[in-house]
N, C-alpha and C. Protein backbone atom coordinates (compact mmCIF):
# COMPACT_ATOMS: atom_id res chain seq x y z
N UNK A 1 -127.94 -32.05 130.56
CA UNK A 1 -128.58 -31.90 131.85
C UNK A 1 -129.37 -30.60 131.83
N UNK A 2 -130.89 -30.90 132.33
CA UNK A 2 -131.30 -29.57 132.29
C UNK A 2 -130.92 -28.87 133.51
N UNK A 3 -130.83 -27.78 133.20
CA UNK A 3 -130.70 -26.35 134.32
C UNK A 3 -132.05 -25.88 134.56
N UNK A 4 -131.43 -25.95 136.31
CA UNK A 4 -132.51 -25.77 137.23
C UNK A 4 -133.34 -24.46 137.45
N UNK A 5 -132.56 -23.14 137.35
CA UNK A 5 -132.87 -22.35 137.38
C UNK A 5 -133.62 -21.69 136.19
N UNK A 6 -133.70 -22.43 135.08
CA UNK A 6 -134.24 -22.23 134.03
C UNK A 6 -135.31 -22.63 133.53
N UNK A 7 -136.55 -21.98 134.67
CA UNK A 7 -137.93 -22.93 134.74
C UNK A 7 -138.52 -21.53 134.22
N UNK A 8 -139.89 -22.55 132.85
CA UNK A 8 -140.81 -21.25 132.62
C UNK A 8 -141.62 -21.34 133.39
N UNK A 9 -141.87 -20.05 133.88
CA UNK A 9 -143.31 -20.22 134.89
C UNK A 9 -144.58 -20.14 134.33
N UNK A 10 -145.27 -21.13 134.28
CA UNK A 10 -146.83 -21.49 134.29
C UNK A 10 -147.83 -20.61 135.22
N UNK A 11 -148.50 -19.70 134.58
CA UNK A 11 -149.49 -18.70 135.41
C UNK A 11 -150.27 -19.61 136.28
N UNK A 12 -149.50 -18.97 137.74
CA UNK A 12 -150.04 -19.97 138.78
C UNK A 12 -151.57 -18.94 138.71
N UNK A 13 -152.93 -19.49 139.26
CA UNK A 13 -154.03 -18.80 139.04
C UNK A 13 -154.18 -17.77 140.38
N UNK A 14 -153.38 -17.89 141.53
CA UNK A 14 -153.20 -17.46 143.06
C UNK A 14 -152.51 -16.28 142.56
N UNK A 15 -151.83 -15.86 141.77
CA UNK A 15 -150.78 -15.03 141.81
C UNK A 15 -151.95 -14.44 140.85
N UNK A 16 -152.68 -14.53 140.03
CA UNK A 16 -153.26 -13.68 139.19
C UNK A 16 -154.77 -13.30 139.86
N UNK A 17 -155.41 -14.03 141.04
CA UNK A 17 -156.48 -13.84 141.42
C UNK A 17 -156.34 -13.02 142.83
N UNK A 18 -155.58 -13.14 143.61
CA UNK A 18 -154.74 -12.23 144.91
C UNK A 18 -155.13 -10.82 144.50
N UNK A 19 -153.99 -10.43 143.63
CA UNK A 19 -153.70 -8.94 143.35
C UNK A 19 -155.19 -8.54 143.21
N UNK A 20 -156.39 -8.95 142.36
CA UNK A 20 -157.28 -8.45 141.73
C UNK A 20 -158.48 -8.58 143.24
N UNK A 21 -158.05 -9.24 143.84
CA UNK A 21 -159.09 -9.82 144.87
C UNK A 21 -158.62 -8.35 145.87
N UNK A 22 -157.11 -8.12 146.31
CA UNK A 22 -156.52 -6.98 146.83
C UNK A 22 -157.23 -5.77 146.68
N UNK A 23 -156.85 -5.27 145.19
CA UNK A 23 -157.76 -4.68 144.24
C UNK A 23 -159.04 -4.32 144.80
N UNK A 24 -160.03 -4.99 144.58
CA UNK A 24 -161.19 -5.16 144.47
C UNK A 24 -161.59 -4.26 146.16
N UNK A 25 -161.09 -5.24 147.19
CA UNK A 25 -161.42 -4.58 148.64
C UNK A 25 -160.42 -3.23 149.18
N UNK A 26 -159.48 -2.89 148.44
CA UNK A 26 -159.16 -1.88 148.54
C UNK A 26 -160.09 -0.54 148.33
N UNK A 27 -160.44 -1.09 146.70
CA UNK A 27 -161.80 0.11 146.04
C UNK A 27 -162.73 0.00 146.95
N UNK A 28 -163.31 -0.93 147.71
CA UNK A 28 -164.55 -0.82 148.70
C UNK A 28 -164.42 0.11 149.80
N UNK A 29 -162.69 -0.08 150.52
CA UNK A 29 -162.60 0.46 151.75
C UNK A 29 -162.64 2.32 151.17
N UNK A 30 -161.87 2.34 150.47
CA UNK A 30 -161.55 3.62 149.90
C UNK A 30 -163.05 4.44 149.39
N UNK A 31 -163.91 3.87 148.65
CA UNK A 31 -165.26 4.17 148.49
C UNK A 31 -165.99 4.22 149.25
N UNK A 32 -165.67 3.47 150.41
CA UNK A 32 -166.44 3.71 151.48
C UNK A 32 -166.74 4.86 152.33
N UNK A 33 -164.95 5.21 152.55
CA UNK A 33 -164.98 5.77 153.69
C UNK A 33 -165.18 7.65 152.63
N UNK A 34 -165.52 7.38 151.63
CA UNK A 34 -165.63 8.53 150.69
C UNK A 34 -166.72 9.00 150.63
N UNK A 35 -167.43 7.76 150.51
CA UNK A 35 -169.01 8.39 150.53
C UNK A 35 -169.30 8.84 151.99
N UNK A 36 -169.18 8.00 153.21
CA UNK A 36 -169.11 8.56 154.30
C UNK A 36 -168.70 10.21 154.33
N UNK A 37 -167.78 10.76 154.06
CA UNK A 37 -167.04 11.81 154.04
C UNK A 37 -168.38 13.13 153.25
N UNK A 38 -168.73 12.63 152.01
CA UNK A 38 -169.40 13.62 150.57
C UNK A 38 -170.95 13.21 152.08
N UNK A 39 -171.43 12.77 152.76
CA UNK A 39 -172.39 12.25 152.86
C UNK A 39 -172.26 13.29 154.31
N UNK A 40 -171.30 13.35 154.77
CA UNK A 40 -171.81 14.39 156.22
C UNK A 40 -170.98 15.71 155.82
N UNK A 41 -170.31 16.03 154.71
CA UNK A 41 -170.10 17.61 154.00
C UNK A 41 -172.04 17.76 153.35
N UNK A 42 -172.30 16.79 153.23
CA UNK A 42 -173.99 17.58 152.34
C UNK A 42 -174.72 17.80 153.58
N UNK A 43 -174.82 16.89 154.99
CA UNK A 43 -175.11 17.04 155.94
C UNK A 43 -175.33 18.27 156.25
N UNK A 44 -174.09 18.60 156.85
CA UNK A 44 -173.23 20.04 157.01
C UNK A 44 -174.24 20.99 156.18
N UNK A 45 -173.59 20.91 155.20
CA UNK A 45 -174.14 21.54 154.37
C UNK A 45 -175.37 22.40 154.47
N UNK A 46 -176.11 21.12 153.89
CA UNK A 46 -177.79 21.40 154.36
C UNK A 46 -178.03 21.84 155.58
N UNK A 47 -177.89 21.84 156.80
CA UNK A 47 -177.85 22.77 158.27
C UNK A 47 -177.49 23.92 158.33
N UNK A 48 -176.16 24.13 157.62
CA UNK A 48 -175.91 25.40 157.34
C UNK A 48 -176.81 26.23 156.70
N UNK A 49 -177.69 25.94 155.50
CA UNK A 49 -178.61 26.31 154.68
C UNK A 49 -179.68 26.60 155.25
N UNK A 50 -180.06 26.49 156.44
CA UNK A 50 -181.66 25.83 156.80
C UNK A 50 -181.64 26.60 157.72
N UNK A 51 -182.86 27.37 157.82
CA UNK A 51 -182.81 28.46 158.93
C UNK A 51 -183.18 27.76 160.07
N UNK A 52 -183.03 28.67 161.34
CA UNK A 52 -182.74 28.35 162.85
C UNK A 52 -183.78 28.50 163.37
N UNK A 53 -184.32 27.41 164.03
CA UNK A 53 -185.82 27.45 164.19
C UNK A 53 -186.24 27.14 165.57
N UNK A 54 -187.33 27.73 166.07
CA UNK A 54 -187.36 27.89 167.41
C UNK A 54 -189.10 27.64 167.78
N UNK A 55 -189.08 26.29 168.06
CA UNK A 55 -191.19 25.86 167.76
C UNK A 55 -191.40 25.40 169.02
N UNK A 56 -192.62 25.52 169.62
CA UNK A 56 -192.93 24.47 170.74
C UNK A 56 -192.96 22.76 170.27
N UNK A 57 -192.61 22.50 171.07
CA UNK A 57 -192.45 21.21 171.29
C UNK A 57 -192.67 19.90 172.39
N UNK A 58 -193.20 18.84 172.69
CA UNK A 58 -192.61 18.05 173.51
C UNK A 58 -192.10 16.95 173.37
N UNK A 59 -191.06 16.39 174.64
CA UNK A 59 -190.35 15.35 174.38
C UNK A 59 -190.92 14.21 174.57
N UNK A 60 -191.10 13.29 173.33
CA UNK A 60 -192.13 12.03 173.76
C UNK A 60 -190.96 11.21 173.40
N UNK A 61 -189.86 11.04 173.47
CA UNK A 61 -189.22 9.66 173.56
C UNK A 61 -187.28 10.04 173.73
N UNK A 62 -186.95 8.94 174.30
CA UNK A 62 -185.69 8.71 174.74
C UNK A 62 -184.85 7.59 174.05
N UNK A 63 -183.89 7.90 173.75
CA UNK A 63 -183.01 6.61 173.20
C UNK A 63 -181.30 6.72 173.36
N UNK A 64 -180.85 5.61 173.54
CA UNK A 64 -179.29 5.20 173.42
C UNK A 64 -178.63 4.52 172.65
N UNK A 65 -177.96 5.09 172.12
CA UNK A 65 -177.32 3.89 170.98
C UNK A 65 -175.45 3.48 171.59
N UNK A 66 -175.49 2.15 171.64
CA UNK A 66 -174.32 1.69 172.59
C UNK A 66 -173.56 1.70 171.73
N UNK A 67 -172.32 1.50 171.24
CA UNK A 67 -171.32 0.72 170.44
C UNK A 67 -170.14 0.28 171.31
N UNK A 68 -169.43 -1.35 171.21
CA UNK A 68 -168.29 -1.62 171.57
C UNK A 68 -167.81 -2.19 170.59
N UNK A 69 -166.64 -1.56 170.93
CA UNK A 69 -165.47 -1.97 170.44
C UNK A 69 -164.22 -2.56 170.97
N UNK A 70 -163.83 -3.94 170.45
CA UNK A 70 -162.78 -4.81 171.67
C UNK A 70 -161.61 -4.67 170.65
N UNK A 71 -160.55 -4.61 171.28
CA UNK A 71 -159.20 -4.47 170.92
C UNK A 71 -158.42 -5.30 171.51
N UNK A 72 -157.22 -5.82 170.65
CA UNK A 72 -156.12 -6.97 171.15
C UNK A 72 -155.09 -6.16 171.03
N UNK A 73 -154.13 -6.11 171.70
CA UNK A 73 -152.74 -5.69 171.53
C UNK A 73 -151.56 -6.91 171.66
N UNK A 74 -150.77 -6.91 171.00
CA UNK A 74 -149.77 -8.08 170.78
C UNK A 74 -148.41 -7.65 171.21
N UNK A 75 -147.79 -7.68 172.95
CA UNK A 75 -146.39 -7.03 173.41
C UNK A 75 -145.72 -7.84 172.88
N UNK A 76 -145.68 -9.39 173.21
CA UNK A 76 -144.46 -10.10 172.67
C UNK A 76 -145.71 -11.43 172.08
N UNK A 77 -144.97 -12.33 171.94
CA UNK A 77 -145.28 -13.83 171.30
C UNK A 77 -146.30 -14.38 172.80
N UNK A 78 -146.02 -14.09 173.90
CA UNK A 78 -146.40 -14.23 175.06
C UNK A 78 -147.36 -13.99 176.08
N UNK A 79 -147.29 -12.72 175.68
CA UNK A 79 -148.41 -11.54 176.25
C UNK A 79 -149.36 -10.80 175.43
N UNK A 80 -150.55 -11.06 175.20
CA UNK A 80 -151.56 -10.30 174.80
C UNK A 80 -152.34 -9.43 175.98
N UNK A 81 -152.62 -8.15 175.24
CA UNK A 81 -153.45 -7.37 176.24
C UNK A 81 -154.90 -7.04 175.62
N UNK A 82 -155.74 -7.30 175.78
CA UNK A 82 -157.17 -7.19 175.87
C UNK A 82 -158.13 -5.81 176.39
N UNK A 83 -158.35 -4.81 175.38
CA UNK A 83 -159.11 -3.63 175.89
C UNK A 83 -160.19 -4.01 175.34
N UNK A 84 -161.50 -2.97 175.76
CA UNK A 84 -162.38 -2.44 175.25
C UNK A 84 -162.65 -1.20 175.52
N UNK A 85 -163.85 -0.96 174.68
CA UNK A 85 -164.33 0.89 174.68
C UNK A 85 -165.32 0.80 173.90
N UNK A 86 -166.19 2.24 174.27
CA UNK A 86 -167.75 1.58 174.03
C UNK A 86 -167.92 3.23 174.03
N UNK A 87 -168.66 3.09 173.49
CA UNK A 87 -168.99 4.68 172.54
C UNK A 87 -170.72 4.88 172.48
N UNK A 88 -171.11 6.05 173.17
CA UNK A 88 -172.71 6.13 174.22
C UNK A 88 -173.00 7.53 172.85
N UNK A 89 -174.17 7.50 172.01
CA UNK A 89 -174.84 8.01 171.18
C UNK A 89 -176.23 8.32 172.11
N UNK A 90 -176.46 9.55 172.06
CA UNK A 90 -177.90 9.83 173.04
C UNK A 90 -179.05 10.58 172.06
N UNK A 91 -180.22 10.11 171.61
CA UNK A 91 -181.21 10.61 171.02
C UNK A 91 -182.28 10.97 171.48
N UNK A 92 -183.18 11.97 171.12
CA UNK A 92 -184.43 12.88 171.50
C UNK A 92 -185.43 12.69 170.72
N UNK A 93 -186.39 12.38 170.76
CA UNK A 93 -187.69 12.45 170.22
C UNK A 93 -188.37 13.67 170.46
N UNK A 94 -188.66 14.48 169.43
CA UNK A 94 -189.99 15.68 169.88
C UNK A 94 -190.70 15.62 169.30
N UNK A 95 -192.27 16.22 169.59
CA UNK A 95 -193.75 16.41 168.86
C UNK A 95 -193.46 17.52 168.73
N UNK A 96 -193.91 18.07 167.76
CA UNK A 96 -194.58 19.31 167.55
C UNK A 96 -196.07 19.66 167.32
N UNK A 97 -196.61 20.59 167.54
CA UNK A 97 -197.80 21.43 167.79
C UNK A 97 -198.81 20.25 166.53
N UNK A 98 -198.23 20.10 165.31
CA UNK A 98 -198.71 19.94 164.37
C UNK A 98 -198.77 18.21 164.47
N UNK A 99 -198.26 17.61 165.02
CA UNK A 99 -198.31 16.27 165.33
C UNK A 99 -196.69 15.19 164.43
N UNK A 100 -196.32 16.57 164.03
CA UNK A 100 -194.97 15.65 163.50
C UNK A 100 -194.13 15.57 164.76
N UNK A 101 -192.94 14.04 164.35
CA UNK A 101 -191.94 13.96 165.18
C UNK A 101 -190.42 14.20 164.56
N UNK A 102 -189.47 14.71 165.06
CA UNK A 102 -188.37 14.94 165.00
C UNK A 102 -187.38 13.92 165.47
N UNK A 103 -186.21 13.31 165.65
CA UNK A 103 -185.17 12.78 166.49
C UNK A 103 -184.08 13.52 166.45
N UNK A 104 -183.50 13.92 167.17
CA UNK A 104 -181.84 14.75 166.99
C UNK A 104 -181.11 14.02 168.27
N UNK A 105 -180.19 14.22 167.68
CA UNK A 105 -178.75 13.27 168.64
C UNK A 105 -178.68 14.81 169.46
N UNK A 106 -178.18 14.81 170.85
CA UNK A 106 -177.92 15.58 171.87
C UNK A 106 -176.86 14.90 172.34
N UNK A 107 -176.07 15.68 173.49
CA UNK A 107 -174.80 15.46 174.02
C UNK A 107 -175.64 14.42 175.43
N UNK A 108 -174.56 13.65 176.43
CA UNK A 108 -175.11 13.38 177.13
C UNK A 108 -175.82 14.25 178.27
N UNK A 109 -175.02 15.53 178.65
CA UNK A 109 -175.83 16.34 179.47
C UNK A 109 -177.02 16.96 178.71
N UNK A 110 -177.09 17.18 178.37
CA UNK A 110 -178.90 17.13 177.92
C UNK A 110 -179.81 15.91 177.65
N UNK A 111 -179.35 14.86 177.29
CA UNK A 111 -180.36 13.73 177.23
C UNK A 111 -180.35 13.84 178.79
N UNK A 112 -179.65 13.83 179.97
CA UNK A 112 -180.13 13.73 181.44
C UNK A 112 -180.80 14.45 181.63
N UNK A 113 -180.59 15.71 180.96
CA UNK A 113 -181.42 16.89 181.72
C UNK A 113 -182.68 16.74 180.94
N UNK A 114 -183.31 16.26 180.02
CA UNK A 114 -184.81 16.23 179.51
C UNK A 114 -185.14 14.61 180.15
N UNK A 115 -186.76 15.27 180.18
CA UNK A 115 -187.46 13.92 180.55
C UNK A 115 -188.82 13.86 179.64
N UNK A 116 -188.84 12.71 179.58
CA UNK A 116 -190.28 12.51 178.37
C UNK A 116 -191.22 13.20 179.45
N UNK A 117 -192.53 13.49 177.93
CA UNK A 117 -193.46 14.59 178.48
C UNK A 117 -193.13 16.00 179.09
N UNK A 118 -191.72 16.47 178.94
CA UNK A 118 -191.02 18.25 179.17
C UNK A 118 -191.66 18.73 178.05
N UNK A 119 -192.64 19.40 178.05
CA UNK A 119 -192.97 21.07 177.22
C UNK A 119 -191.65 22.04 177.32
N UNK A 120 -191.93 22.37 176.17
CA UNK A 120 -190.76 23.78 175.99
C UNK A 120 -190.84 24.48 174.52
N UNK A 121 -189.50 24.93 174.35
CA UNK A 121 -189.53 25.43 172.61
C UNK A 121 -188.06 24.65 172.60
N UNK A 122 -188.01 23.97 171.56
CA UNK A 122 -186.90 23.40 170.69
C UNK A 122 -186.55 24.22 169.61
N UNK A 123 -184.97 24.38 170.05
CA UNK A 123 -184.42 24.68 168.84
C UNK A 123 -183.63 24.07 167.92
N UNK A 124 -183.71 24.91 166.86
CA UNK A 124 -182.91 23.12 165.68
C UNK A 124 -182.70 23.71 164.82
N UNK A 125 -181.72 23.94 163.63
CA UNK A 125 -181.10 23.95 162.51
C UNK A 125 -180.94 22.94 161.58
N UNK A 126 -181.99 22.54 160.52
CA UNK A 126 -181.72 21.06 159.88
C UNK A 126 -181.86 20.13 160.51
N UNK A 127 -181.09 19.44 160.59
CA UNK A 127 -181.11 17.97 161.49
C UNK A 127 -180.35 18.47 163.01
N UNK A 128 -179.58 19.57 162.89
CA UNK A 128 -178.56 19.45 163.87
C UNK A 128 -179.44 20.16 165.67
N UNK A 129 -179.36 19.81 166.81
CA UNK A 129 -180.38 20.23 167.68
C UNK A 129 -179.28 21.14 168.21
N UNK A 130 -179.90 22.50 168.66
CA UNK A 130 -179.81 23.56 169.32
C UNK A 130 -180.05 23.86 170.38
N UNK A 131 -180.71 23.52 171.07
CA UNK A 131 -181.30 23.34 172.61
C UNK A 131 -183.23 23.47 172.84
N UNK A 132 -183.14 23.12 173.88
CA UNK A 132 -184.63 23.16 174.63
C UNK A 132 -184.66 23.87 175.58
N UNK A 133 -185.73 25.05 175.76
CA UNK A 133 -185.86 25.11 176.85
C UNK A 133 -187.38 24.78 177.09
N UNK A 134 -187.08 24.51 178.48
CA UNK A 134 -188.29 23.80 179.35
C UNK A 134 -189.51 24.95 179.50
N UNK A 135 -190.63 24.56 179.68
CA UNK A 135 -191.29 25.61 180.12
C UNK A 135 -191.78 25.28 181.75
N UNK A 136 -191.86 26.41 182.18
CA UNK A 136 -191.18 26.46 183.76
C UNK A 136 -193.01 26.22 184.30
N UNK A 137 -192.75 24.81 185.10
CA UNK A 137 -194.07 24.35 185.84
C UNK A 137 -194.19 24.38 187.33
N UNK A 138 -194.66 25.22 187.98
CA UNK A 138 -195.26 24.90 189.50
C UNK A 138 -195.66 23.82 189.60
N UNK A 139 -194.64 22.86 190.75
CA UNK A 139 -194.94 22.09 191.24
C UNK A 139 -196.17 22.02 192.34
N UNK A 140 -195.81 22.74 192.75
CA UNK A 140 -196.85 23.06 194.26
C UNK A 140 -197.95 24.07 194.18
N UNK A 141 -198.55 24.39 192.74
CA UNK A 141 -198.94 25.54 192.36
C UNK A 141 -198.41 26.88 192.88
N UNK A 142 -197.89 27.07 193.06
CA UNK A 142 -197.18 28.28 193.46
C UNK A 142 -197.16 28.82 195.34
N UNK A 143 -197.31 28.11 195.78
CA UNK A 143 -197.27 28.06 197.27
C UNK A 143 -196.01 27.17 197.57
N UNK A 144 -194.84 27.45 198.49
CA UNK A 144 -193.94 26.95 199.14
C UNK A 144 -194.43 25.99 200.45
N UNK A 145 -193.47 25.13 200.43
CA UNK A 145 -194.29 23.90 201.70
C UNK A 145 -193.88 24.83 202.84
N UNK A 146 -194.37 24.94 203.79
CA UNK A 146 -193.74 25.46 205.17
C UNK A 146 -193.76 24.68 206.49
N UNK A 147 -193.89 22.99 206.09
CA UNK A 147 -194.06 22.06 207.22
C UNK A 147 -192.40 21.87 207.56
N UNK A 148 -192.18 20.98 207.99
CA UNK A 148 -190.75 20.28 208.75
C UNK A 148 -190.50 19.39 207.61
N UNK A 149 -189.21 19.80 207.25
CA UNK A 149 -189.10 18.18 206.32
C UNK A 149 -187.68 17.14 206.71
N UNK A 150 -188.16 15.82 206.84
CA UNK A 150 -188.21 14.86 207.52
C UNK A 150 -187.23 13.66 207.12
């Protein structure tokens, strides 16, 4: 009688293609998030390097970059909970004197506080933005209203 427990195993092809397939997207995630990493240290880097620069400028364009992100949470077999979150990127366009344009990411209180067509001097280090200031315009040419306002 043969014995049962005494089976040769035949290289199933699942058991030899898994691990390597594992493998394979492991090295991607890991490479990935590496180059990401070497890729904003040279960033860095280079800003640090780059002197601090202070030019006239104006703002000819506005932009937002949205991202969401949806999330499941699993309490029991029963109950799922359902989030999201959404992540607000705010960008600047400037001219300079010479007719080049720039873009630098700003926080949200400054993308509110500039408006396309603001003259000023921009400041900037590399890629990284430093601030604007506005250059200061009479509205009313320089006379105050002195009627009733309504």
């Amino acid at each position: 009688m043969a014995d049962p427990y005494n089976v040769v195993a035949v290289g199933d092809p699942m058991f030899e293609i898994v691990p390597i397939f594992i493998g394979i997207i492991f090295v991607i995630v890991i490479g990935s998030i590496l180059i990401s990493v070497f890729k904003g240290v040279g960033e860095w880097q280079n800003n640090e390097q780059s002197p601090r620069l202070s030019v006239p400028a104006v703002v000819t364009s506005k932009r937002i970059d949205v991202s969401k992100r949806l999330n499941m949470h699993h309490h029991n077999d029963t109950h799922h909970h359902h989030s999201s979150s959404t992540h607000t990127k705010y960008f600047v366009t400037f001219e300079f004197e010479s007719g080049d344009r720039s873009e630098f990411h700003v926080s949200g209180k400054e993308y509110g506080l500039l408006s396309e067509d603001d003259n000023g001097v921009l400041s900037f280090q590399g890629t990284r933005y430093l601030g604007f200031e506005r250059n200061k315009v009479s509205i009313s040419g320089g006379e105050e209203y002195q009627g009733d306002y309504k």
